[in-house]
C-alpha atoms as a PDB file:
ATOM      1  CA  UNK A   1      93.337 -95.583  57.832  1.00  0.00           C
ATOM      2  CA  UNK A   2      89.753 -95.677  57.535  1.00  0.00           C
ATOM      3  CA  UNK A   3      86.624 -98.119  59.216  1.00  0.00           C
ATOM      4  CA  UNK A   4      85.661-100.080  56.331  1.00  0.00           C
ATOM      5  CA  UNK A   5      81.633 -99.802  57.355  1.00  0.00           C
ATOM      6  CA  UNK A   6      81.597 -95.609  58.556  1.00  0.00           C
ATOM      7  CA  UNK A   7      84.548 -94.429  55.719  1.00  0.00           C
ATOM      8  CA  UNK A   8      85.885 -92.267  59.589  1.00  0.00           C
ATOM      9  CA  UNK A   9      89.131 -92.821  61.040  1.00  0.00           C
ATOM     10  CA  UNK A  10      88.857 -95.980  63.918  1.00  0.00           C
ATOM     11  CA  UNK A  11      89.095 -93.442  66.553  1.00  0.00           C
ATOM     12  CA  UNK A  12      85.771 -91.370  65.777  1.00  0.00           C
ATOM     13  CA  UNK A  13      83.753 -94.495  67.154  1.00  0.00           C
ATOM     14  CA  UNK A  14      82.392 -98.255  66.763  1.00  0.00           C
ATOM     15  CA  UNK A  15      79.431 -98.883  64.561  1.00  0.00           C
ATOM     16  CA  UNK A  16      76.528-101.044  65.982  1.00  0.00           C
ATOM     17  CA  UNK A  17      73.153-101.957  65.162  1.00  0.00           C
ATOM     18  CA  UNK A  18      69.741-101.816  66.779  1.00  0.00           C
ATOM     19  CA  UNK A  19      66.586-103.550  65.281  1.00  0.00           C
ATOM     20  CA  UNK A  20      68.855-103.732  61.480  1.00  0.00           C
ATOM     21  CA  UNK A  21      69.812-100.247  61.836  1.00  0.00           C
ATOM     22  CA  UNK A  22      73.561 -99.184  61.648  1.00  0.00           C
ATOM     23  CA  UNK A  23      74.330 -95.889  64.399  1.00  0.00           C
ATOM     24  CA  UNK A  24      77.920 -95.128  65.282  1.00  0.00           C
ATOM     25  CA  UNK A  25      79.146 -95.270  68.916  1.00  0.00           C
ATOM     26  CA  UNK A  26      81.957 -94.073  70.535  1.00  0.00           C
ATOM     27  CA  UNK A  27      84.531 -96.752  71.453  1.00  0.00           C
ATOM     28  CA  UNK A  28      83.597 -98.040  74.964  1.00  0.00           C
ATOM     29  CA  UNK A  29      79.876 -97.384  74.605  1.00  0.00           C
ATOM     30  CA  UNK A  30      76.920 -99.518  76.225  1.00  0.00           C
ATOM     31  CA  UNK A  31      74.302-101.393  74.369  1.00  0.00           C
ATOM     32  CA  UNK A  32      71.794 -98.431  76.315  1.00  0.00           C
ATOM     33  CA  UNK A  33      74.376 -96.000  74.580  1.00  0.00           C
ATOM     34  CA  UNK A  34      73.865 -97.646  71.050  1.00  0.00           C
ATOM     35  CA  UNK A  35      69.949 -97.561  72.305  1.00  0.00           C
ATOM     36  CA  UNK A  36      70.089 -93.667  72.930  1.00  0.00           C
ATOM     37  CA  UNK A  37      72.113 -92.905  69.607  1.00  0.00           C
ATOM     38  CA  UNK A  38      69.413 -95.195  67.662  1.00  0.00           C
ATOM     39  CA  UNK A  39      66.914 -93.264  69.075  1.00  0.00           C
ATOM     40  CA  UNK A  40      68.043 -89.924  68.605  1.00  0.00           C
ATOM     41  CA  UNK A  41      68.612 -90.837  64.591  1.00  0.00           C
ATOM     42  CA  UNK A  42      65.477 -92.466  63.943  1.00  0.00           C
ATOM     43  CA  UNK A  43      63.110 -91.536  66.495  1.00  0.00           C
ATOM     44  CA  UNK A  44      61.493 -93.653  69.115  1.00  0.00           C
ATOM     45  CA  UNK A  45      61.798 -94.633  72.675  1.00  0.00           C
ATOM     46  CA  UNK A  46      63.635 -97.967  73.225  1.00  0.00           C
ATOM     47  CA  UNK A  47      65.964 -96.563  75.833  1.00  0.00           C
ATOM     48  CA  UNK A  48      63.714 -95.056  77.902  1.00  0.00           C
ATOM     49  CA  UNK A  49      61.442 -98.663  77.360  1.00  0.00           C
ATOM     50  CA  UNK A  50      64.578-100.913  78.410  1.00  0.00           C
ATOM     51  CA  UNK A  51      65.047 -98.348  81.060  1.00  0.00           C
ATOM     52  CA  UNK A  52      61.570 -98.621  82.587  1.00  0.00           C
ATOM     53  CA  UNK A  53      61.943-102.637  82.188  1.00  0.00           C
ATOM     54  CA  UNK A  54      59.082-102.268  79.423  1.00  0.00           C
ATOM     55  CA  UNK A  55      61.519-103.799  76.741  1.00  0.00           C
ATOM     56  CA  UNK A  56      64.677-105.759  77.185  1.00  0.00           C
ATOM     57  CA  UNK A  57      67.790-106.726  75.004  1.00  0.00           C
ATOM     58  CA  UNK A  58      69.225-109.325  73.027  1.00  0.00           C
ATOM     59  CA  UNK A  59      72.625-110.370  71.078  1.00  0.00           C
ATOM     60  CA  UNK A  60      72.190-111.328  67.281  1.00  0.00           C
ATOM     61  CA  UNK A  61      71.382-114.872  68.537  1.00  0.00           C
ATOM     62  CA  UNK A  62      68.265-113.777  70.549  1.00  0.00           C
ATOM     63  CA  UNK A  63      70.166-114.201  73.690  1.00  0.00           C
ATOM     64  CA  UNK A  64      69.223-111.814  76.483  1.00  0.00           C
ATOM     65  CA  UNK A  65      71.871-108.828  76.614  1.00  0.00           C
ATOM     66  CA  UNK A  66      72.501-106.223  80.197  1.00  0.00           C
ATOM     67  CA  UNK A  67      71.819-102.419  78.778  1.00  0.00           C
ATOM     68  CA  UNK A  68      75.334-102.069  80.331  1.00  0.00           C
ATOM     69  CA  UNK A  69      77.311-104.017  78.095  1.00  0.00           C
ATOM     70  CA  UNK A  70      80.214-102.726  76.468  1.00  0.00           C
ATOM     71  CA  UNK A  71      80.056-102.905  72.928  1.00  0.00           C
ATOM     72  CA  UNK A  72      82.478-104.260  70.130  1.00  0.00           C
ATOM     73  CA  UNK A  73      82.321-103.289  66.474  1.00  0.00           C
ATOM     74  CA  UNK A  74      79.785-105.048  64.815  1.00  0.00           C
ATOM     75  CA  UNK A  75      77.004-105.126  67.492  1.00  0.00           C
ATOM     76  CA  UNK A  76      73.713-106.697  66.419  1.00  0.00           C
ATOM     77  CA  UNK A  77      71.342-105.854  69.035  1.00  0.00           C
ATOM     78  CA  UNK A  78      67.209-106.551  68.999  1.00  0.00           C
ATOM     79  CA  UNK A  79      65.055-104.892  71.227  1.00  0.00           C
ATOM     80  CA  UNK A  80      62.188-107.291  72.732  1.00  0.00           C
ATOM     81  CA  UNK A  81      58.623-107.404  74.362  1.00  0.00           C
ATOM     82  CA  UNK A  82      59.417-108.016  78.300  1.00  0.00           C
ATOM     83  CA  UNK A  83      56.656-110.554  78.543  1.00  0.00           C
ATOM     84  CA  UNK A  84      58.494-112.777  80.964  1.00  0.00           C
ATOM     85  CA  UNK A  85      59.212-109.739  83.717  1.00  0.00           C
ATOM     86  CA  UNK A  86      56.106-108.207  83.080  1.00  0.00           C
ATOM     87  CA  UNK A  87      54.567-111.339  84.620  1.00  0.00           C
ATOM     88  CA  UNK A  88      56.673-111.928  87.219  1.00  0.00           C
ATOM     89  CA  UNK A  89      55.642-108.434  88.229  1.00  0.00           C
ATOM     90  CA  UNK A  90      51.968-108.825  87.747  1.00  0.00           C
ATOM     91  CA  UNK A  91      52.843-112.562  90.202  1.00  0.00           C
ATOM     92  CA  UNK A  92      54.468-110.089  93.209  1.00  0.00           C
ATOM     93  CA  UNK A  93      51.712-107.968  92.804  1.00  0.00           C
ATOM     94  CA  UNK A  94      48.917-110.326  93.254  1.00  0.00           C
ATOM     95  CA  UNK A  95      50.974-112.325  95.618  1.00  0.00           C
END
């Protein structure tokens, strides 16, 4: 038996994508995990940027998503401009 969307056997891993593009997981990966492997294929920084709080997450819907959530099959995930923390910072800071 095969994963219809990777042509591997189900046990090789999940497939998820960041910003439209597809990168295969292992099962029980993180949305950071899916961040690190779409990295690592394509280039860029996104996990170190949700890492440092510079970007931040969301589901398919635009909803905001933790780094450390597990993943199904299928993931859409979107990586965002942190405006909204940014300013809180910049608030404590001038505070």
């Amino acid at each position: 038996m095969t994963d219809r969307t990777t042509g591997s056997p189900p046990s090789e891993g999940i497939r998820a994508y960041v910003n439209g593009r597809g990168v295969t997981v292992p099962r029980g990966a993180t949305a950071l995990d899916a961040l690190d492997a779409h990295d690592a294929a394509f280039g860029g920084d996104e996990g170190a940027a949700v890492r440092e709080g510079r970007r931040r997450l969301t589901d398919s819907r635009g909803l905001p998503c933790a780094p450390d959530t597990p993943l199904a099959g299928g993931s859409i995930l979107r990586v965002v401009a942190a405006r909204a923390r940014l300013a809180e910072s910049a608030d404590e800071a001038g505070a």
